[in-house]
C-alpha atoms as a PDB file:
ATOM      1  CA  UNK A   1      31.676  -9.989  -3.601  1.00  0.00           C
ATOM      2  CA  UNK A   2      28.416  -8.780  -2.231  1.00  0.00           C
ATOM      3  CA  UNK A   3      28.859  -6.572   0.987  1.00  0.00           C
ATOM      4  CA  UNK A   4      25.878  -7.314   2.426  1.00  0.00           C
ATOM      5  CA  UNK A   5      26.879 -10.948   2.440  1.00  0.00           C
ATOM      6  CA  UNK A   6      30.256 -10.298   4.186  1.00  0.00           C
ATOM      7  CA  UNK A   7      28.670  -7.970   6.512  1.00  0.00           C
ATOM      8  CA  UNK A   8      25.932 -10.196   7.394  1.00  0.00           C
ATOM      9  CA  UNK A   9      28.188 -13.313   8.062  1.00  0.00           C
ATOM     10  CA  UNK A  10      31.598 -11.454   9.291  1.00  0.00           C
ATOM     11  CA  UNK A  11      31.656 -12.574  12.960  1.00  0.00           C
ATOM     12  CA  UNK A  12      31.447 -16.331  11.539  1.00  0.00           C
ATOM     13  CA  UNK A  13      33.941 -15.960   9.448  1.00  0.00           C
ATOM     14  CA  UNK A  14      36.331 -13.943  12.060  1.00  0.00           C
ATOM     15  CA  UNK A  15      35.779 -16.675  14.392  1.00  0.00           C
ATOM     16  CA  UNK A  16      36.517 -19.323  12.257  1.00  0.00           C
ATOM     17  CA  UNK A  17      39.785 -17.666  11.391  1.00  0.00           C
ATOM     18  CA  UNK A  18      41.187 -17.710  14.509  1.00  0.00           C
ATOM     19  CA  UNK A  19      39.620 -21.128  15.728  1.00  0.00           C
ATOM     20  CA  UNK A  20      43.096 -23.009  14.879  1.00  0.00           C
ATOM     21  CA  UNK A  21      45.346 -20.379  16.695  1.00  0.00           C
ATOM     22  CA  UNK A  22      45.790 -16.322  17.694  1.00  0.00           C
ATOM     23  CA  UNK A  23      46.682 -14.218  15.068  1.00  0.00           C
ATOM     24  CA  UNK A  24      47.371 -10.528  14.834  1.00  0.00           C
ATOM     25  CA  UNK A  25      45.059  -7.974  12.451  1.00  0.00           C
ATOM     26  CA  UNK A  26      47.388  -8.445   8.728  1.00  0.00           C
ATOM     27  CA  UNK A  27      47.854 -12.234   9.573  1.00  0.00           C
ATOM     28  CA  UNK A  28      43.985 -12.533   9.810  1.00  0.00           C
ATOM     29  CA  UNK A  29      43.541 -10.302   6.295  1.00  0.00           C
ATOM     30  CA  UNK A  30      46.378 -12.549   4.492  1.00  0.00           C
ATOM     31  CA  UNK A  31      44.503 -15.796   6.439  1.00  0.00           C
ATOM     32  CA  UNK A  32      41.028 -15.081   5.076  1.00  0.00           C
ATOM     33  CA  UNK A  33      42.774 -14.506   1.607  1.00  0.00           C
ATOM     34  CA  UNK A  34      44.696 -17.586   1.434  1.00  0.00           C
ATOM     35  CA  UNK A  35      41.697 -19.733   2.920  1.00  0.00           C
ATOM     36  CA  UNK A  36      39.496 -18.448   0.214  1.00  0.00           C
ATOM     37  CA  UNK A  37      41.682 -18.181  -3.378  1.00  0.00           C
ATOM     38  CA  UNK A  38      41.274 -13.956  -2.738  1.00  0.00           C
ATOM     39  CA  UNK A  39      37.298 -14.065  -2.535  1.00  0.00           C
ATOM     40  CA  UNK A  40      37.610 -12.732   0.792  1.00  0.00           C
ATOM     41  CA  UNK A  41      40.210  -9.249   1.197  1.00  0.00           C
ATOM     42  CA  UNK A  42      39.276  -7.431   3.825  1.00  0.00           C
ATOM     43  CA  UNK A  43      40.184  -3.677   4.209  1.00  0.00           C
ATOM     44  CA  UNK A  44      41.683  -2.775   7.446  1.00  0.00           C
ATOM     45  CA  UNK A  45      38.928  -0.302   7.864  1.00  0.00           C
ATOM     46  CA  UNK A  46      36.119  -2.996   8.364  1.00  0.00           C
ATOM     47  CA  UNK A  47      38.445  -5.404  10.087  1.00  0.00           C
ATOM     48  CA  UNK A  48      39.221  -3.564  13.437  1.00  0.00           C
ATOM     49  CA  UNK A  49      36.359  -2.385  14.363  1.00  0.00           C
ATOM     50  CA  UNK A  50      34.399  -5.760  13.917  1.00  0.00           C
ATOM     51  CA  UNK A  51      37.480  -7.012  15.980  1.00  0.00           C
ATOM     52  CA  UNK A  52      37.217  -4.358  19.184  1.00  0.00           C
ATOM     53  CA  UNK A  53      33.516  -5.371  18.779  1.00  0.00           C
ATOM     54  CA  UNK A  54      33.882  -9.255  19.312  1.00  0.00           C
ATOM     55  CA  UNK A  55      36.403  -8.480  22.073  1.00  0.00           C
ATOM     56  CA  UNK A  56      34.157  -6.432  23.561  1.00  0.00           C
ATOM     57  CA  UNK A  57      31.741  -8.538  23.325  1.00  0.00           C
ATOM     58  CA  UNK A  58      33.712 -11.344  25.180  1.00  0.00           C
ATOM     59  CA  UNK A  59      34.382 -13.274  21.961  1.00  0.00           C
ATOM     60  CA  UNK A  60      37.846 -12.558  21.531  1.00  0.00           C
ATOM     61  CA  UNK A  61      40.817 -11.946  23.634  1.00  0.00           C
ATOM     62  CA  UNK A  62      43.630  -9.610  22.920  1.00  0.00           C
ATOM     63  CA  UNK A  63      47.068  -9.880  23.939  1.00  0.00           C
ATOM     64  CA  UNK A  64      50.549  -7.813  22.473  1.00  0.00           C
ATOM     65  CA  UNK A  65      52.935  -9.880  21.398  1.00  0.00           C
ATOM     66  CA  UNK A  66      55.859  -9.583  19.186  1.00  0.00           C
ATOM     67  CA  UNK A  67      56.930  -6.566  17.401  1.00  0.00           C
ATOM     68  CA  UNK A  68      55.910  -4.950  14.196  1.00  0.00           C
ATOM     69  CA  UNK A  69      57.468  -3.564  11.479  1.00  0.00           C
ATOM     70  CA  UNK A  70      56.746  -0.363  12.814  1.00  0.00           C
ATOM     71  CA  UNK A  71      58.372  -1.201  15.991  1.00  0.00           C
ATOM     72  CA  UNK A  72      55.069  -1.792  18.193  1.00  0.00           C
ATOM     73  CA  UNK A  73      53.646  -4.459  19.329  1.00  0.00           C
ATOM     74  CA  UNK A  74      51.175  -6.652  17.590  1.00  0.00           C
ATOM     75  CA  UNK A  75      48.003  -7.221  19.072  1.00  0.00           C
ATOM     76  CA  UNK A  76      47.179 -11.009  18.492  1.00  0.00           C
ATOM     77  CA  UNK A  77      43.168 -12.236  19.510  1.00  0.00           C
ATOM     78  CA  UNK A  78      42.167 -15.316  20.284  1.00  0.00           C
ATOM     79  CA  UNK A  79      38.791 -16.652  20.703  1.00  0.00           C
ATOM     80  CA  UNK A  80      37.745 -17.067  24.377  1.00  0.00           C
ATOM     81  CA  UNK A  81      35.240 -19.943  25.588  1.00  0.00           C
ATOM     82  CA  UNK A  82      32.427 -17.719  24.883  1.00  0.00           C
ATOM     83  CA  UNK A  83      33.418 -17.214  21.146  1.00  0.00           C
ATOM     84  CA  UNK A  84      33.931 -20.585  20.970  1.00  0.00           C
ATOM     85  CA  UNK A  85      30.612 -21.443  22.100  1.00  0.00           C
ATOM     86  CA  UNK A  86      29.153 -18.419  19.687  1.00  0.00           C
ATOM     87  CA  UNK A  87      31.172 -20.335  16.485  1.00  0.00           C
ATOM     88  CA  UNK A  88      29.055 -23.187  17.124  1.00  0.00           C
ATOM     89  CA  UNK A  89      26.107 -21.293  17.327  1.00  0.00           C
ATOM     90  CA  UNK A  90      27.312 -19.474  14.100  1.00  0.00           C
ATOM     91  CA  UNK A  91      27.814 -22.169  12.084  1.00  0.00           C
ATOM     92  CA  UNK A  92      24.653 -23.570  13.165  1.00  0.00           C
ATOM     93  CA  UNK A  93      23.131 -21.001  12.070  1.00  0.00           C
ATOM     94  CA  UNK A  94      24.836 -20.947   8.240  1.00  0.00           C
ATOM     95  CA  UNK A  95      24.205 -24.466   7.662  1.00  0.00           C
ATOM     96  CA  UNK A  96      20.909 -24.042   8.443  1.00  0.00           C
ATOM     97  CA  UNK A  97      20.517 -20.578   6.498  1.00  0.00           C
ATOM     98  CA  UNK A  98      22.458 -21.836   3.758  1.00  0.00           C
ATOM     99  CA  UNK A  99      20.293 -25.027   3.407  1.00  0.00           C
ATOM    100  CA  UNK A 100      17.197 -23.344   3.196  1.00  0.00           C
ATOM    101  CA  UNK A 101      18.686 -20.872   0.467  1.00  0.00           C
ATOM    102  CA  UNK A 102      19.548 -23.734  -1.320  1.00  0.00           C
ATOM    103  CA  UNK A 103      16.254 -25.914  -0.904  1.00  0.00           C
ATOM    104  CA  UNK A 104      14.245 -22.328  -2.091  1.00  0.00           C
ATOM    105  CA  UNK A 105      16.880 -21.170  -4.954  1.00  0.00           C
ATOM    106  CA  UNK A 106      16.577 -25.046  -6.439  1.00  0.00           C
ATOM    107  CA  UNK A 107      19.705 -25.693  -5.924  1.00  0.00           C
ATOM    108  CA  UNK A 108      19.382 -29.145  -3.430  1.00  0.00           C
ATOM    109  CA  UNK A 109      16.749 -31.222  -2.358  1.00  0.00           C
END
């Protein structure tokens, strides 16, 4: 997988992760795995920080909830109205990114 192309569309596909329900940092890795056959496995390294960054951009909500393996409490996010509104927007964007790719690679019509 190209980083660029993760980097470039991560917020999208954070978001659209936890559209269906709150999840906690290794749920969301084994999430984005199972959703995609492996093509996407993130690194814990690039995931949290993109998280704190849509949380603190007012696109996710964190909450603890139950304990970890390691005894502490999991941090689950959720998207808030405002990252449910900036989905949209996101996948707006894509299909209309994507479609253009497509019409220019000669790939569609």
């Amino acid at each position: 997988m190209n980083p660029d192309l993760l980097r470039g569309n991560l917020d999208l596909i954070l978001l659209s992760i936890l559209e269906a329900r709150p999840l906690y940092g290794f749920a969301i890795i084994q999430e984005a795995r199972e959703r995609t056959g492996g093509y996407f496995d993130f690194k814990e390294g690039s995931l949290y920080p993109a998280l704190h960054r849509l949380e603190a951009d007012g696109l996710l909500a964190a909450q603890l909830g139950e304990l970890g393996r390691n005894g502490k409490p999991r941090k689950y996010y959720a998207l808030t109205d405002q990252g449910r509104a900036a989905l949209r927007e996101k996948r707006e964007e894509f299909r209309t990114f994507t479609g253009a790719v497509t019409r220019l690679a000669g790939g569609g019509t």
